[in-house]
N, C-alpha and C. Protein backbone atom coordinates (compact mmCIF):
# COMPACT_ATOMS: atom_id res chain seq x y z
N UNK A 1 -2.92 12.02 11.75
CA UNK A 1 -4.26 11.49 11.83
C UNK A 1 -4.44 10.87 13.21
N UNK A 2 -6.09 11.07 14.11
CA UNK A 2 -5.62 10.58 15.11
C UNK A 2 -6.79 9.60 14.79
N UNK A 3 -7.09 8.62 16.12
CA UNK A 3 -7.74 7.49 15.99
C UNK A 3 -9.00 7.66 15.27
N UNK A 4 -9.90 8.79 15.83
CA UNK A 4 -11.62 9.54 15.43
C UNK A 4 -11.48 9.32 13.60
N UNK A 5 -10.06 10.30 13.37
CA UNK A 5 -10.47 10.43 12.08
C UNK A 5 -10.11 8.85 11.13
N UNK A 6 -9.13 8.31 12.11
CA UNK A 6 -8.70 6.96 10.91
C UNK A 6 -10.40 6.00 11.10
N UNK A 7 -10.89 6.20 12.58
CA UNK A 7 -12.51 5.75 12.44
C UNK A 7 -13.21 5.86 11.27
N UNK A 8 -13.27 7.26 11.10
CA UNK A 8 -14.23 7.91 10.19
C UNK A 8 -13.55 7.22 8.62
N UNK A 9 -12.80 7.31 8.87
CA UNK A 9 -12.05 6.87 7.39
C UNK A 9 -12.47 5.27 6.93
N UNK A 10 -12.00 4.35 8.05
CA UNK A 10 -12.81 3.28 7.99
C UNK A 10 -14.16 2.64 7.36
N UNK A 11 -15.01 3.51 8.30
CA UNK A 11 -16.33 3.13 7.87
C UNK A 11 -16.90 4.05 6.56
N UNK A 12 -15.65 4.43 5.97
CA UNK A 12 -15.99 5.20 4.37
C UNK A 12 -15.63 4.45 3.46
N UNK A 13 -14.99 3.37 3.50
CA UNK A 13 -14.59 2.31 2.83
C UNK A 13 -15.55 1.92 1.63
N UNK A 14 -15.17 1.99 0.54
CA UNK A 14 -16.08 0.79 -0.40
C UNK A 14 -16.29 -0.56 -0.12
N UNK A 15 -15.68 -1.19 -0.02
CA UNK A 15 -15.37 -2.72 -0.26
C UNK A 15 -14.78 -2.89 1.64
N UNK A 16 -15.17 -4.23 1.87
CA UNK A 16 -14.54 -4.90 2.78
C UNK A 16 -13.35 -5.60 2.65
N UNK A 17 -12.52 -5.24 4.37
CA UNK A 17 -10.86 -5.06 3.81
C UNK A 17 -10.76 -6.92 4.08
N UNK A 18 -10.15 -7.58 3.84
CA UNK A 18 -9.85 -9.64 4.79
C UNK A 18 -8.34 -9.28 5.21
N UNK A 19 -8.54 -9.70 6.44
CA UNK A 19 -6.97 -10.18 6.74
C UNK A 19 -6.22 -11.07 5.86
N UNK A 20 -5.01 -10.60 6.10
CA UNK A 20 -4.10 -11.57 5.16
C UNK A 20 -2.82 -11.00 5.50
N UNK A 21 -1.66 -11.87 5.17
CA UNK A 21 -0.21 -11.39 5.85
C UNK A 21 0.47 -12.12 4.16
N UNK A 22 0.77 -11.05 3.71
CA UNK A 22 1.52 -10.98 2.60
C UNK A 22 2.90 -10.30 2.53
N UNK A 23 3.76 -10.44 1.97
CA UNK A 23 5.00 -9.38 1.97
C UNK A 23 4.62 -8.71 0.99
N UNK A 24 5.03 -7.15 0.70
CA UNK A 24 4.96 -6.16 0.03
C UNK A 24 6.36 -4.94 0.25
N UNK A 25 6.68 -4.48 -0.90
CA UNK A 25 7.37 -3.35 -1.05
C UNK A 25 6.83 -1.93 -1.32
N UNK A 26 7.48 -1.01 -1.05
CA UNK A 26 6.38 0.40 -1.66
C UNK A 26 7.83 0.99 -2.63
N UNK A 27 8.07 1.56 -3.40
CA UNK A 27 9.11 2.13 -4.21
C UNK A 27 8.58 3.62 -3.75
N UNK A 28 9.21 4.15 -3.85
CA UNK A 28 8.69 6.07 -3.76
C UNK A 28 10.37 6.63 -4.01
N UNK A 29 10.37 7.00 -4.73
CA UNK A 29 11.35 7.95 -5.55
C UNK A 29 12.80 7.31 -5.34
N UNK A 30 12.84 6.32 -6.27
CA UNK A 30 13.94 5.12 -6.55
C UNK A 30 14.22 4.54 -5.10
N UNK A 31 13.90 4.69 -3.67
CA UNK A 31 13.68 3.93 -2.31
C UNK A 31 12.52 2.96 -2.58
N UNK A 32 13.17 1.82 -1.87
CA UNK A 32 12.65 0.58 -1.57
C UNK A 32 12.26 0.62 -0.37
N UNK A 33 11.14 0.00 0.41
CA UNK A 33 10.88 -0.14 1.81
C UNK A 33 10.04 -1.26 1.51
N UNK A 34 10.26 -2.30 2.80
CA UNK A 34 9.41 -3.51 3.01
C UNK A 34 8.72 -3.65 3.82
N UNK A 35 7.63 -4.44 3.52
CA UNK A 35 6.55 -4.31 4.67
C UNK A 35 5.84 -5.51 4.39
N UNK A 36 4.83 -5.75 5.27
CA UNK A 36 3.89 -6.82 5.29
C UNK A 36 2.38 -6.34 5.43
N UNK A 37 1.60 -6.44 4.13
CA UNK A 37 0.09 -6.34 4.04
C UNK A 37 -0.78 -6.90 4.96
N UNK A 38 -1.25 -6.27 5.66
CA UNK A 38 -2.38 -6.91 7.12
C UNK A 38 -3.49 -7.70 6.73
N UNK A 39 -4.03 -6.10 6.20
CA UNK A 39 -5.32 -6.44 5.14
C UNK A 39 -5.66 -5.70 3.86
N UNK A 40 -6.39 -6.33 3.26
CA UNK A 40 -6.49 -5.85 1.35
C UNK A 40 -7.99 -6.14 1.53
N UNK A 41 -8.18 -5.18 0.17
CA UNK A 41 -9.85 -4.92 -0.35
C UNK A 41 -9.34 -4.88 -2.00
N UNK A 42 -11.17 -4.76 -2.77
CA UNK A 42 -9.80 -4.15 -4.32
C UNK A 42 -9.44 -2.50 -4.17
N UNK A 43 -10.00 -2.08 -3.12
CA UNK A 43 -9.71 -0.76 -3.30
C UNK A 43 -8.43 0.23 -2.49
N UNK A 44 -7.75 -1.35 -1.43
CA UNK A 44 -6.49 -0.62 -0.69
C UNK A 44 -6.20 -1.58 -0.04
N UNK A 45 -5.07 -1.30 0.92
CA UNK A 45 -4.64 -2.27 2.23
C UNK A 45 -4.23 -1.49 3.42
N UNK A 46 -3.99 -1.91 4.36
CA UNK A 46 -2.95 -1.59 5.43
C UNK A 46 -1.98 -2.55 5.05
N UNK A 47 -1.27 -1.55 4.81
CA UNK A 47 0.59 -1.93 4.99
C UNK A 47 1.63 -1.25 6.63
N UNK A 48 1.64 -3.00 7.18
CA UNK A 48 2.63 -3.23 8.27
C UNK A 48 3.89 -2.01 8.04
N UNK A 49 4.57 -1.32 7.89
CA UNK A 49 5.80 -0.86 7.48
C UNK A 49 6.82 0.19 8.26
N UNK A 50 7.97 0.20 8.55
CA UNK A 50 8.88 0.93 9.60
C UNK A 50 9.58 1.61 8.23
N UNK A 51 9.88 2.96 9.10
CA UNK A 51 11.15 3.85 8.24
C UNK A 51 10.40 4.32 7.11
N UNK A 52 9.39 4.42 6.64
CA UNK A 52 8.82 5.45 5.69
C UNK A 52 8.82 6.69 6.22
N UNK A 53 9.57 7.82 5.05
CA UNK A 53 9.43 8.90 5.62
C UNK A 53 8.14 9.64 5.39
N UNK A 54 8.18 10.23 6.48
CA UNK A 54 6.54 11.44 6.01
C UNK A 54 6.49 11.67 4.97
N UNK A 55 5.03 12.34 4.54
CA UNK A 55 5.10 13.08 3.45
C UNK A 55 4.85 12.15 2.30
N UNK A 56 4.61 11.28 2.25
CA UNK A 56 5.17 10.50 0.86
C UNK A 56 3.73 10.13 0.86
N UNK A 57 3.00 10.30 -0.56
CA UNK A 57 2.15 10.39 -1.52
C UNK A 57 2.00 8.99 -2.45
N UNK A 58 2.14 9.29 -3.50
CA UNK A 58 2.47 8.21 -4.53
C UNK A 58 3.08 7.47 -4.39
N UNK A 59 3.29 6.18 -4.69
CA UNK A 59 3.84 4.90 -4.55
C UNK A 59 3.45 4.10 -5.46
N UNK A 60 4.57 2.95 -5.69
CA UNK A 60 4.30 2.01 -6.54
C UNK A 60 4.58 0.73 -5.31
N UNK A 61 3.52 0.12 -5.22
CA UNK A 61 3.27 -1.40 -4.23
C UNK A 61 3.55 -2.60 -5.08
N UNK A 62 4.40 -3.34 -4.47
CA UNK A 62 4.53 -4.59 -5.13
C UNK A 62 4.35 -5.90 -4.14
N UNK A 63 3.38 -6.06 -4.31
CA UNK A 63 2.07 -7.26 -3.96
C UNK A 63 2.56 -8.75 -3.77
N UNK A 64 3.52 -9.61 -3.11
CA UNK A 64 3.78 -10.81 -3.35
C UNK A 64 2.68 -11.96 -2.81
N UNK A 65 2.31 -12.61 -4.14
CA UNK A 65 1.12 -13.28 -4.30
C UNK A 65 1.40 -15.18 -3.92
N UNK A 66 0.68 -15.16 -2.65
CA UNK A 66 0.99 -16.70 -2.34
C UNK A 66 0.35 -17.38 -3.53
N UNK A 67 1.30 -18.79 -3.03
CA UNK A 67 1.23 -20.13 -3.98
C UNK A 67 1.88 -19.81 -5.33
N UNK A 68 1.73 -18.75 -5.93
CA UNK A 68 2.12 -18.78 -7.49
C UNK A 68 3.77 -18.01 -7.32
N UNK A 69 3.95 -17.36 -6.68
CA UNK A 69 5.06 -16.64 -6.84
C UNK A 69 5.60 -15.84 -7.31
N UNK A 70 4.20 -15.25 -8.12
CA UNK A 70 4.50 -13.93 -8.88
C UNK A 70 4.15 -12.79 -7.55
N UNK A 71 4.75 -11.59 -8.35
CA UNK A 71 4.14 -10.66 -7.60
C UNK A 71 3.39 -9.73 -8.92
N UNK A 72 2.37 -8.52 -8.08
CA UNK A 72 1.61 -7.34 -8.93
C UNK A 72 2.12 -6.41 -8.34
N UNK A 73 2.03 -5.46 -9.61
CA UNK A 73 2.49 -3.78 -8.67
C UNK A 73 1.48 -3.14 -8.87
N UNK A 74 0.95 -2.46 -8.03
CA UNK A 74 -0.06 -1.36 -8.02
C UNK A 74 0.27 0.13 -7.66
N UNK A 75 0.21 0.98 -8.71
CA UNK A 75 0.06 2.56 -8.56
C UNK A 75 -1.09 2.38 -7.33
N UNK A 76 -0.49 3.18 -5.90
CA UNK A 76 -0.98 3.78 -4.46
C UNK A 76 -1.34 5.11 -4.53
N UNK A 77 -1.92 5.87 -3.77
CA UNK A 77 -1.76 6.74 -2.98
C UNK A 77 -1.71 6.09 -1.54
N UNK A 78 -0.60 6.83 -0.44
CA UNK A 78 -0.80 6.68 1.06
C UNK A 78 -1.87 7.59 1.12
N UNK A 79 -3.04 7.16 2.03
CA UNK A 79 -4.09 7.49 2.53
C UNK A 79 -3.91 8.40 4.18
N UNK A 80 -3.28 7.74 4.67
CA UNK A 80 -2.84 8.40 5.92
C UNK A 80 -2.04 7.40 6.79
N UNK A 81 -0.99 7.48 7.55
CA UNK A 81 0.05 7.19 8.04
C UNK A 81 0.61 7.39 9.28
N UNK A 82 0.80 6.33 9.83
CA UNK A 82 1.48 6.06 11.50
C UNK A 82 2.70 5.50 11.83
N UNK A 83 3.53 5.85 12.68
CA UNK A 83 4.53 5.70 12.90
C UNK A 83 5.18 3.84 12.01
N UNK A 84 4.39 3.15 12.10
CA UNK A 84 4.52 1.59 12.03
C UNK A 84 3.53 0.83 10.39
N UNK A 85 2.94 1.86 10.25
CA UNK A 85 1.23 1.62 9.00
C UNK A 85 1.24 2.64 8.12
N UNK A 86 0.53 1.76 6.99
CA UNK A 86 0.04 2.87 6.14
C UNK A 86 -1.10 2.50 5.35
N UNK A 87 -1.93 3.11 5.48
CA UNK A 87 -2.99 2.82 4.80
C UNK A 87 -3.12 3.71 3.27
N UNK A 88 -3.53 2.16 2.45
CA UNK A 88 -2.77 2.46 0.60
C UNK A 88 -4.13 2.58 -0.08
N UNK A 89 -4.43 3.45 -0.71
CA UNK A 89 -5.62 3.39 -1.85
C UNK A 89 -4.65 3.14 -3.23
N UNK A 90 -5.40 2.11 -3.65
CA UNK A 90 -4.97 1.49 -5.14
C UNK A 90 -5.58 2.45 -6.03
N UNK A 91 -4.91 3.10 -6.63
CA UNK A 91 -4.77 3.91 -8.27
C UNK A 91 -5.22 3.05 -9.24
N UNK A 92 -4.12 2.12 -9.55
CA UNK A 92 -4.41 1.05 -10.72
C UNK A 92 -2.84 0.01 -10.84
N UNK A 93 -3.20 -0.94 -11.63
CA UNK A 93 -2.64 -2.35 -12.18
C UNK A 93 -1.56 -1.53 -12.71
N UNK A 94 -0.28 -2.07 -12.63
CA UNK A 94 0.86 -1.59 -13.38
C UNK A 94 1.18 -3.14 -14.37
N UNK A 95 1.72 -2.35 -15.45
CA UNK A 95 2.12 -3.50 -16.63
C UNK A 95 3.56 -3.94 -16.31
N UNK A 96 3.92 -4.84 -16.47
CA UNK A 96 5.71 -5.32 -16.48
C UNK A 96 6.60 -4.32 -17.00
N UNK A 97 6.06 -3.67 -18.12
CA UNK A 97 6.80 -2.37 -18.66
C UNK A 97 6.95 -1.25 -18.38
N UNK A 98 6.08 -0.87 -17.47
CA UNK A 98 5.95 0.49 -17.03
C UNK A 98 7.19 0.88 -15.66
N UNK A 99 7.32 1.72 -15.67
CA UNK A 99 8.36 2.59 -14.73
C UNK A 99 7.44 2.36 -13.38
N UNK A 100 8.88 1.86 -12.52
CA UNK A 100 8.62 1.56 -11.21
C UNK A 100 8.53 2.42 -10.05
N UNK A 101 8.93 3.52 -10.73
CA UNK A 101 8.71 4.57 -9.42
C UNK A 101 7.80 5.80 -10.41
N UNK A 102 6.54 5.95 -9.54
CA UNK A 102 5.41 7.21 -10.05
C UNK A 102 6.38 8.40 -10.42
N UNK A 103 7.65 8.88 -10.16
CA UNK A 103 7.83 9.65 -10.69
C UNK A 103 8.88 9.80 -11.96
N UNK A 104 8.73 8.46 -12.56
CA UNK A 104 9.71 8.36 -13.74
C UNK A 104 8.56 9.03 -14.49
């Protein structure tokens, strides 16, 4: 993706994204990777993140939520992806019970 189209992508947005610096994980096929959330909307974020390999689709995000100390996981799709970023569209709310990686 080059800059034009992550533009275009931008201003297709539903919702407005707020800065915020959160820690976050992405799971994708029993791999862990860490990263730090830039910015969030309810409908996605940019995720800060190194060493994701290409290609990777589905994800399960796990959200660490200041002051309380819980975290949420959210079923992702990666939206499109840069060497350092990734921009996440939220699927949906995962339950405590449910399988942590989309492809269990």
């Amino acid at each position: 993706m080059d800059w034009q189209e992550l533009e275009a992508s931008i201003q297709r947005r539903r919702h407005a994204r707020r800065p915020i610096q959160l820690p976050a994980q992405l799971t994708w096929r029993g791999q862990e990777f860490e990263g730090e959330i830039a910015n969030i909307s309810p409908g996605g974020a940019l995720l800060n993140i190194e060493k994701l390999p290409p290609g990777v689709t589905d994800v399960v995000a796990r959200i660490n939520l200041p002051r309380t100390g819980r975290a949420v996981r959210v079923l992702a799709k990666v939206r499109w992806q840069l060497p350092t970023s990734v921009g996440l569209q939220f699927e949906g709310f995962l339950a405590p019970h449910d399988p942590i990686d989309p492809a269990d």
